[in-house]
N, C-alpha and C. Protein backbone atom coordinates (compact mmCIF):
# COMPACT_ATOMS: atom_id res chain seq x y z
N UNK A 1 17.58 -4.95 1.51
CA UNK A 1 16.25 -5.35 1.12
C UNK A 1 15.81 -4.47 -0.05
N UNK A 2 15.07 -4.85 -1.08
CA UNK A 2 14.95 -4.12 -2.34
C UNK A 2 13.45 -4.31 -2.58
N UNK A 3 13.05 -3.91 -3.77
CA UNK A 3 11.47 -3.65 -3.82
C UNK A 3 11.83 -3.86 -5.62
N UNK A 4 10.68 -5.08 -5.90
CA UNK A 4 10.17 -5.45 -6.72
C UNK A 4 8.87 -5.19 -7.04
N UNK A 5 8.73 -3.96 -7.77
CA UNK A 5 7.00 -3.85 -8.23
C UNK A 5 6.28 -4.74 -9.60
N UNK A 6 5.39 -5.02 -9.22
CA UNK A 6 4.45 -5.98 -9.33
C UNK A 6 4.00 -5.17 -11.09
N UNK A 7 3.90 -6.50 -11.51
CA UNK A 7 2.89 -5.77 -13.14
C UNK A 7 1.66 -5.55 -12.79
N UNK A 8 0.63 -4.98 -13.60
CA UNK A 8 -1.04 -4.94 -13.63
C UNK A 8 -1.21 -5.73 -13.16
N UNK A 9 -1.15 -7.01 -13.64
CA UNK A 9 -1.55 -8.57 -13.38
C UNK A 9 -1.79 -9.39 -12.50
N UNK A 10 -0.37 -9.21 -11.76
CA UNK A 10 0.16 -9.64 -10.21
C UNK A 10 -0.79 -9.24 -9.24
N UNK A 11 -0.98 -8.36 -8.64
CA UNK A 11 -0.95 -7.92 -7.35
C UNK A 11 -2.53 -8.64 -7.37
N UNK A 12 -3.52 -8.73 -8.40
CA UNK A 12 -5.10 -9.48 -8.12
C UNK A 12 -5.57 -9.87 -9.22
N UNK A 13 -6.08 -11.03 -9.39
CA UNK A 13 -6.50 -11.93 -10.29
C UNK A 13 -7.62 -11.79 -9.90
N UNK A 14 -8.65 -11.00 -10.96
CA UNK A 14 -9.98 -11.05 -10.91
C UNK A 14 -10.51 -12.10 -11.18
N UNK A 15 -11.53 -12.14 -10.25
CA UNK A 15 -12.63 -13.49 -11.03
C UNK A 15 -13.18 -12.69 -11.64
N UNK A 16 -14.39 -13.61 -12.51
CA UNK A 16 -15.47 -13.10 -13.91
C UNK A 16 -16.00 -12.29 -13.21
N UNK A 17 -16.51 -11.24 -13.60
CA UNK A 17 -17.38 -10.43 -13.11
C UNK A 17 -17.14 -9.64 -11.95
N UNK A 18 -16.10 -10.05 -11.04
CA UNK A 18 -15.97 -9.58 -10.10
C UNK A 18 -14.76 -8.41 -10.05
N UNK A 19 -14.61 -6.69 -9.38
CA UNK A 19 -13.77 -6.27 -9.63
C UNK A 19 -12.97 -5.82 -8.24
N UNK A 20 -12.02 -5.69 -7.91
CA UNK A 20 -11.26 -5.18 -6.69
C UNK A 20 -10.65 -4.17 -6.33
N UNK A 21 -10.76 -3.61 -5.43
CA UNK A 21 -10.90 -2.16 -5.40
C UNK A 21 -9.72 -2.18 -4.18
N UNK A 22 -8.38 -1.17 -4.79
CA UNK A 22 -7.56 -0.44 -3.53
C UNK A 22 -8.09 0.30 -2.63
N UNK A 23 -7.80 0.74 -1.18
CA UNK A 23 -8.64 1.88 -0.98
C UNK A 23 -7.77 2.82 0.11
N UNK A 24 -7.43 3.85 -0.40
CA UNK A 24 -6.65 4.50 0.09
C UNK A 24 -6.86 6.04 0.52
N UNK A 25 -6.64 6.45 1.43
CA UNK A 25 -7.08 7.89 1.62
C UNK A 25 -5.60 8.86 1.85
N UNK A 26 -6.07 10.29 1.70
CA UNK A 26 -5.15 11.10 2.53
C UNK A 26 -5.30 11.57 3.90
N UNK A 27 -4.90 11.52 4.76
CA UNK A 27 -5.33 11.66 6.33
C UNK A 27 -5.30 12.97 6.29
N UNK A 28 -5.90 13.88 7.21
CA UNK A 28 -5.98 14.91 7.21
C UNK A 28 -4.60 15.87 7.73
N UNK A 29 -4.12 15.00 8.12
CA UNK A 29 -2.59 15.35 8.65
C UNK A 29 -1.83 15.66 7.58
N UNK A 30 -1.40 16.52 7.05
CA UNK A 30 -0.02 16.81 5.96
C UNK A 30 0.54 15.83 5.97
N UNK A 31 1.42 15.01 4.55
CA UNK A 31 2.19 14.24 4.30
C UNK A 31 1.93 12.50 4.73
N UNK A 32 0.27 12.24 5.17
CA UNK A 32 0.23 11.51 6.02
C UNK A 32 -1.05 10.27 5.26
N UNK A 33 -0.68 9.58 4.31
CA UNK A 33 -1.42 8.47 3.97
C UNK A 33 -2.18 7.41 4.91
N UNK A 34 -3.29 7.10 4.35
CA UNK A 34 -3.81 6.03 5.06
C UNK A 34 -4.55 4.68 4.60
N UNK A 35 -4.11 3.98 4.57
CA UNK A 35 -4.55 1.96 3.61
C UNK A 35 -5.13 1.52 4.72
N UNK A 36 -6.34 1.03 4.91
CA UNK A 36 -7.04 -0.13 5.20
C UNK A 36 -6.41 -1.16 5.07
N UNK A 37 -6.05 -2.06 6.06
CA UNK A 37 -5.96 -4.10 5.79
C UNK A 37 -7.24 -4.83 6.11
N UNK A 38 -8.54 -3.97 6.13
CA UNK A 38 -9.71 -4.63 5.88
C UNK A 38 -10.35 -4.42 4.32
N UNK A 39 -9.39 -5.56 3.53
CA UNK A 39 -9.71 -5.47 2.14
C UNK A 39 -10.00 -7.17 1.96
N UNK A 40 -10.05 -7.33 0.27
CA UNK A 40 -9.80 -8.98 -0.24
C UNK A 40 -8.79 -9.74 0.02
N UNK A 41 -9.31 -10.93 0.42
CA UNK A 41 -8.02 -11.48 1.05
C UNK A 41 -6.96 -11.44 -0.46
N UNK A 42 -7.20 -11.59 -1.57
CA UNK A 42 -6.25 -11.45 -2.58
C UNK A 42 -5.00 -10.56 -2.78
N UNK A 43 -5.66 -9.29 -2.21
CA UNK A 43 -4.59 -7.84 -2.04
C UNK A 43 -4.25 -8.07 -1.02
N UNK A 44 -4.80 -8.46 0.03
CA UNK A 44 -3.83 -8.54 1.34
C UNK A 44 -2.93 -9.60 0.81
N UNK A 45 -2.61 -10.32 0.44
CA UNK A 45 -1.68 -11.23 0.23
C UNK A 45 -0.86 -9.93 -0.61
N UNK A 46 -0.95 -9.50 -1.82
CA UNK A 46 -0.08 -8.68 -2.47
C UNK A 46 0.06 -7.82 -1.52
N UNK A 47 -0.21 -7.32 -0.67
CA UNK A 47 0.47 -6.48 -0.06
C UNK A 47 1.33 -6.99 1.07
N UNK A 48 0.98 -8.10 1.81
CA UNK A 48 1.83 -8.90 2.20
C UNK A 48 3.08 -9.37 1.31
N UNK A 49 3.32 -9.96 0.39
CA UNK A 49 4.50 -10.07 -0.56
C UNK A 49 5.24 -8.60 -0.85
N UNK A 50 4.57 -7.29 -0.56
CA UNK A 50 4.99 -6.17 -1.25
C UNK A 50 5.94 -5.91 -0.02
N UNK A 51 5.11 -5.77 1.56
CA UNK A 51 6.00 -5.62 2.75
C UNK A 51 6.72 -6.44 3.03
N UNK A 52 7.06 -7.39 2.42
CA UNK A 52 8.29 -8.98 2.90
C UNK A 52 9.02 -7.77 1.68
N UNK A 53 9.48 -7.19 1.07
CA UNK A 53 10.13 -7.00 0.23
C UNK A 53 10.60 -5.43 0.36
N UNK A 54 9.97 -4.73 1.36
CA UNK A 54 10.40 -3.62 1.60
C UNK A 54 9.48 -2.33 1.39
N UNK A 55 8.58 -2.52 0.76
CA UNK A 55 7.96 -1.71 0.20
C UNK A 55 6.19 -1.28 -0.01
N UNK A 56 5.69 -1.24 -0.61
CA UNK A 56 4.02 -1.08 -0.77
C UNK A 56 3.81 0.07 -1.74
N UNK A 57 2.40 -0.02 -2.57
CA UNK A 57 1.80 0.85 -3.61
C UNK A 57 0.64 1.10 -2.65
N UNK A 58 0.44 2.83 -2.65
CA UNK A 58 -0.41 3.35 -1.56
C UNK A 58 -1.40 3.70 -2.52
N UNK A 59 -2.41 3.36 -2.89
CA UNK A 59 -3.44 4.23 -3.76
C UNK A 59 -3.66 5.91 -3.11
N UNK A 60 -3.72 6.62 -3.84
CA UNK A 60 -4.19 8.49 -3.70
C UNK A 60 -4.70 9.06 -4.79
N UNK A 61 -5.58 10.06 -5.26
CA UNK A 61 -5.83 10.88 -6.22
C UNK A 61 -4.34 11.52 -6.56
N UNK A 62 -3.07 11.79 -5.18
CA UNK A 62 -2.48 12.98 -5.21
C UNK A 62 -1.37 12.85 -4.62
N UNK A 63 -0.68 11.29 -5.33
CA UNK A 63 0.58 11.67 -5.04
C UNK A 63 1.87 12.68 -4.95
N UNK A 64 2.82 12.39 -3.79
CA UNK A 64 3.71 13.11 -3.76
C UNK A 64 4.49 13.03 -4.62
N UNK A 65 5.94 13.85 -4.59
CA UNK A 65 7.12 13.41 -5.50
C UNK A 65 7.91 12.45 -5.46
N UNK A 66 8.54 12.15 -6.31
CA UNK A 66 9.29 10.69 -5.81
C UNK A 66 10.64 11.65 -5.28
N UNK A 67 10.77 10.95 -3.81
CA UNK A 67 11.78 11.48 -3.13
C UNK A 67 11.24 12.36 -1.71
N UNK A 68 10.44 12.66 -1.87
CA UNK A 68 9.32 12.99 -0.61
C UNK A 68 9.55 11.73 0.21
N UNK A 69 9.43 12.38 1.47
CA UNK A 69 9.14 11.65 2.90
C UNK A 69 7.53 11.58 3.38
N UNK A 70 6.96 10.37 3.38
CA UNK A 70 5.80 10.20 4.21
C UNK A 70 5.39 9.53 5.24
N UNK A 71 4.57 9.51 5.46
CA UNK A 71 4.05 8.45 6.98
C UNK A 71 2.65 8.16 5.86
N UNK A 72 3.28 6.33 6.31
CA UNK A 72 2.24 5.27 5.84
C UNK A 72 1.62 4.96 7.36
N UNK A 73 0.10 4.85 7.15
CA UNK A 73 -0.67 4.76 8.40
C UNK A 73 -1.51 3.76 7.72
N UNK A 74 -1.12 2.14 8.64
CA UNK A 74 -2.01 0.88 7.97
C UNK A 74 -2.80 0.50 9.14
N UNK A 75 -4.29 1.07 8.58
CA UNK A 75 -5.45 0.24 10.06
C UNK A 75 -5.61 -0.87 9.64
N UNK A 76 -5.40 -2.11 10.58
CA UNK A 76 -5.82 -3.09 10.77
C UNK A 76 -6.77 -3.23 10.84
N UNK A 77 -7.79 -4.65 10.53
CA UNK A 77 -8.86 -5.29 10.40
C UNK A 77 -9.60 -5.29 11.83
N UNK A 78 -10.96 -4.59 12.26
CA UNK A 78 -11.40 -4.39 13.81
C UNK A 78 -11.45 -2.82 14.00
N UNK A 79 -12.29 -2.44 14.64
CA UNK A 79 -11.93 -0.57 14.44
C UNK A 79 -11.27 -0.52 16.18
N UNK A 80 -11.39 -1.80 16.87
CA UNK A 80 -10.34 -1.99 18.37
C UNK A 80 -9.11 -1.80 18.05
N UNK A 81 -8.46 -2.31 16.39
CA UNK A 81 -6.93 -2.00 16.55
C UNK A 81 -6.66 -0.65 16.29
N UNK A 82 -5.35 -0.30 16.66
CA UNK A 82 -4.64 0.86 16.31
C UNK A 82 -3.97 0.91 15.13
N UNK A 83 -3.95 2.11 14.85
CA UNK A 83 -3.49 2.26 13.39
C UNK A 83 -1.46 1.79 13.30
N UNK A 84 -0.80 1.46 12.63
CA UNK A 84 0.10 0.81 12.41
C UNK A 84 1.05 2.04 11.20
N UNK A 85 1.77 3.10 12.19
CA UNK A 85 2.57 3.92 11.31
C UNK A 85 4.00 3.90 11.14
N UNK A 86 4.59 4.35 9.93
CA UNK A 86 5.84 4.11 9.50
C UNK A 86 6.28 4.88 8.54
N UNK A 87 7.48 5.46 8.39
CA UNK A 87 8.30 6.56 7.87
C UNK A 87 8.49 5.74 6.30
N UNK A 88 8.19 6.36 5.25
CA UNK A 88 8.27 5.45 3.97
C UNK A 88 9.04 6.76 3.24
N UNK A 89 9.72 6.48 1.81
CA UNK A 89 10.30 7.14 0.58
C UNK A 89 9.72 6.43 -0.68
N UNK A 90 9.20 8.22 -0.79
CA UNK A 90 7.96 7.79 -2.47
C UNK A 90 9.21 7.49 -3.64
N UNK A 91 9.15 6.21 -4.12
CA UNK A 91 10.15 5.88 -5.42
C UNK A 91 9.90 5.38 -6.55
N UNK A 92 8.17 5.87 -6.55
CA UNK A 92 7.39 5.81 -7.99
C UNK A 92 6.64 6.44 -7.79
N UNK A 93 5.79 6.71 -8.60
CA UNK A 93 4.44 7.58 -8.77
C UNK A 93 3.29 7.36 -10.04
N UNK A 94 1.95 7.17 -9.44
CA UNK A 94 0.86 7.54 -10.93
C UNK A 94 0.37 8.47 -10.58
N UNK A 95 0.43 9.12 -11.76
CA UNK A 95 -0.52 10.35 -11.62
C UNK A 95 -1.60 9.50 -11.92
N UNK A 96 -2.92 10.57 -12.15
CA UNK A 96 -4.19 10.58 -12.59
C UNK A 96 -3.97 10.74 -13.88
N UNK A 97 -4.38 9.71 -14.60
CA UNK A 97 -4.55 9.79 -16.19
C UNK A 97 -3.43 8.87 -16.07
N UNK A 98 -2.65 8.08 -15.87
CA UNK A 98 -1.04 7.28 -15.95
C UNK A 98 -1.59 5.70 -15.21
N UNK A 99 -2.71 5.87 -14.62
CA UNK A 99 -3.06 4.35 -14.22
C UNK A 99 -3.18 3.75 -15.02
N UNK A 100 -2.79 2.30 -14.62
CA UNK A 100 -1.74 0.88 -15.09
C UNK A 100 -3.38 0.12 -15.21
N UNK A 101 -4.23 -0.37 -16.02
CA UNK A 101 -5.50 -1.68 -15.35
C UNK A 101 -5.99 -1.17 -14.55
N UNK A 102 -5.87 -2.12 -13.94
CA UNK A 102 -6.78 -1.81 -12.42
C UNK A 102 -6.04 -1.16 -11.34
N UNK A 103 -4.55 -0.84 -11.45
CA UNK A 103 -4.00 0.07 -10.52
C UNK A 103 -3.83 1.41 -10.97
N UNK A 104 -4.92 2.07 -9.49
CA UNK A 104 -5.00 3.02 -9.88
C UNK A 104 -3.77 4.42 -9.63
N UNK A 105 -4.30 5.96 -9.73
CA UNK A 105 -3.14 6.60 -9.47
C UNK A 105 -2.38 6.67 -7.67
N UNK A 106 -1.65 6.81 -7.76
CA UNK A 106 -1.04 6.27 -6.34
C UNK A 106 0.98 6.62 -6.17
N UNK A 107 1.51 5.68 -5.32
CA UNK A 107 2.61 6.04 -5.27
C UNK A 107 3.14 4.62 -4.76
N UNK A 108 4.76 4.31 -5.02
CA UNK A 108 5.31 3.33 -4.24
C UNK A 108 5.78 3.85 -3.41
N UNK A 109 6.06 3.09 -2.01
CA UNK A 109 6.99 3.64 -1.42
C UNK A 109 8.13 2.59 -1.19
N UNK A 110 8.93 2.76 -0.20
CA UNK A 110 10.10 1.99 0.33
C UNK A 110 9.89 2.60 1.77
N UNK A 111 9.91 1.46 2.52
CA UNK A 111 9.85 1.95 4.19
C UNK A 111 11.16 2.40 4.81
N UNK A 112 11.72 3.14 5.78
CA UNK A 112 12.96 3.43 6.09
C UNK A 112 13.30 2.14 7.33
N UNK A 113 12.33 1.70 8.03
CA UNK A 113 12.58 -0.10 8.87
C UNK A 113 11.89 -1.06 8.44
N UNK A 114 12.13 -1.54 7.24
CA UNK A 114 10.53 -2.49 6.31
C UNK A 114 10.92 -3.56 7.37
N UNK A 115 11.98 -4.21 8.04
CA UNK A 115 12.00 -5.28 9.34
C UNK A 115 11.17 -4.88 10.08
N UNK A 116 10.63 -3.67 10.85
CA UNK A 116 10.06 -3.24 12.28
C UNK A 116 8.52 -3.32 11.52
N UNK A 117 8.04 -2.97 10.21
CA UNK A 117 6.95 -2.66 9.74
C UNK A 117 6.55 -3.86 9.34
N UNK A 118 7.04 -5.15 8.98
CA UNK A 118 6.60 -6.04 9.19
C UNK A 118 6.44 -6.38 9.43
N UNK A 119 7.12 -6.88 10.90
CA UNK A 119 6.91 -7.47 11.98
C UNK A 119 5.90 -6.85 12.49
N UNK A 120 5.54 -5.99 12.54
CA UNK A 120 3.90 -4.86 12.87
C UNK A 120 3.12 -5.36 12.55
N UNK A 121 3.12 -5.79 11.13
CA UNK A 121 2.29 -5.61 10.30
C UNK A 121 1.30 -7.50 10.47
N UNK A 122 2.74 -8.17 10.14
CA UNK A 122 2.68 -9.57 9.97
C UNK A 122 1.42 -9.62 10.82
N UNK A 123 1.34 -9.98 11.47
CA UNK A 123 0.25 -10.59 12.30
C UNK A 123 -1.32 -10.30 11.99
N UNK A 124 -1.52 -9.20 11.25
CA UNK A 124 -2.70 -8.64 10.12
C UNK A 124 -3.37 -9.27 9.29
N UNK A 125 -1.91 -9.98 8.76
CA UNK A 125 -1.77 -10.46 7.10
C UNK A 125 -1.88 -12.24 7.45
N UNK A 126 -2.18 -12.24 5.96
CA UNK A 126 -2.54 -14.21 5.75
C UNK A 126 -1.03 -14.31 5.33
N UNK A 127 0.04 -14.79 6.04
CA UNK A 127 1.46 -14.63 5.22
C UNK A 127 1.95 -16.20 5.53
């Protein structure tokens, strides 16, 4: 399974006036990211296409290195669900000042079971 990253363009087609916002935190836990799937249904779809493919762009002020090990932590939509974690490898990176448009600085990763994390995940997502 391989990972195809997305141009500026791809991942959300703004309407007029309207702008869309990633939203990503660092958990307070060392090494330990955290994405919301209570976003636009537009990005959930790109991020749905990103996890059918192995992978995901985590927004952060403060990415790691590429080659670092992290834990991706995706809360589902409802504050009843549980958070949805998984062992990922950073294999891009923006710094701050290097954001692409509207994507901001952040990191890709590659999941180490993108099968088990989707299947997690799927049921979240409009897929």
């Amino acid at each position: 399974m391989g990972v195809r990253y997305l141009t500026p363009e791809e991942p959300v087609s703004k309407a007029e006036g309207e702008t869309a916002s990633l939203a990503g935190a660092v958990s307070s836990e060392p090494g330990v990211f955290c994405l919301s799937l209570d976003i636009d249904p537009r990005l959930l779809g790109a991020y749905g296409r990103a996890l059918q493919l192995g992978g995901l762009f985590v927004p952060t002020p403060v990415p790691p290195s590429v080659g670092e090990e992290v834990t991706i932590e995706l809360q589902p939509r409802g504050e009843d669900q549980r958070p949805i974690r998984a062992r990922a490898t950073v294999v891009q990176t923006l710094l701050p000042g290097q954001e692409l448009g509207h994507l901001p600085a952040g990191m890709a990763v590659t999941f180490h079971q993108p099968e088990e994390v989707l299947n997690r995940v799927r049921p979240h997502l409009e897929l």
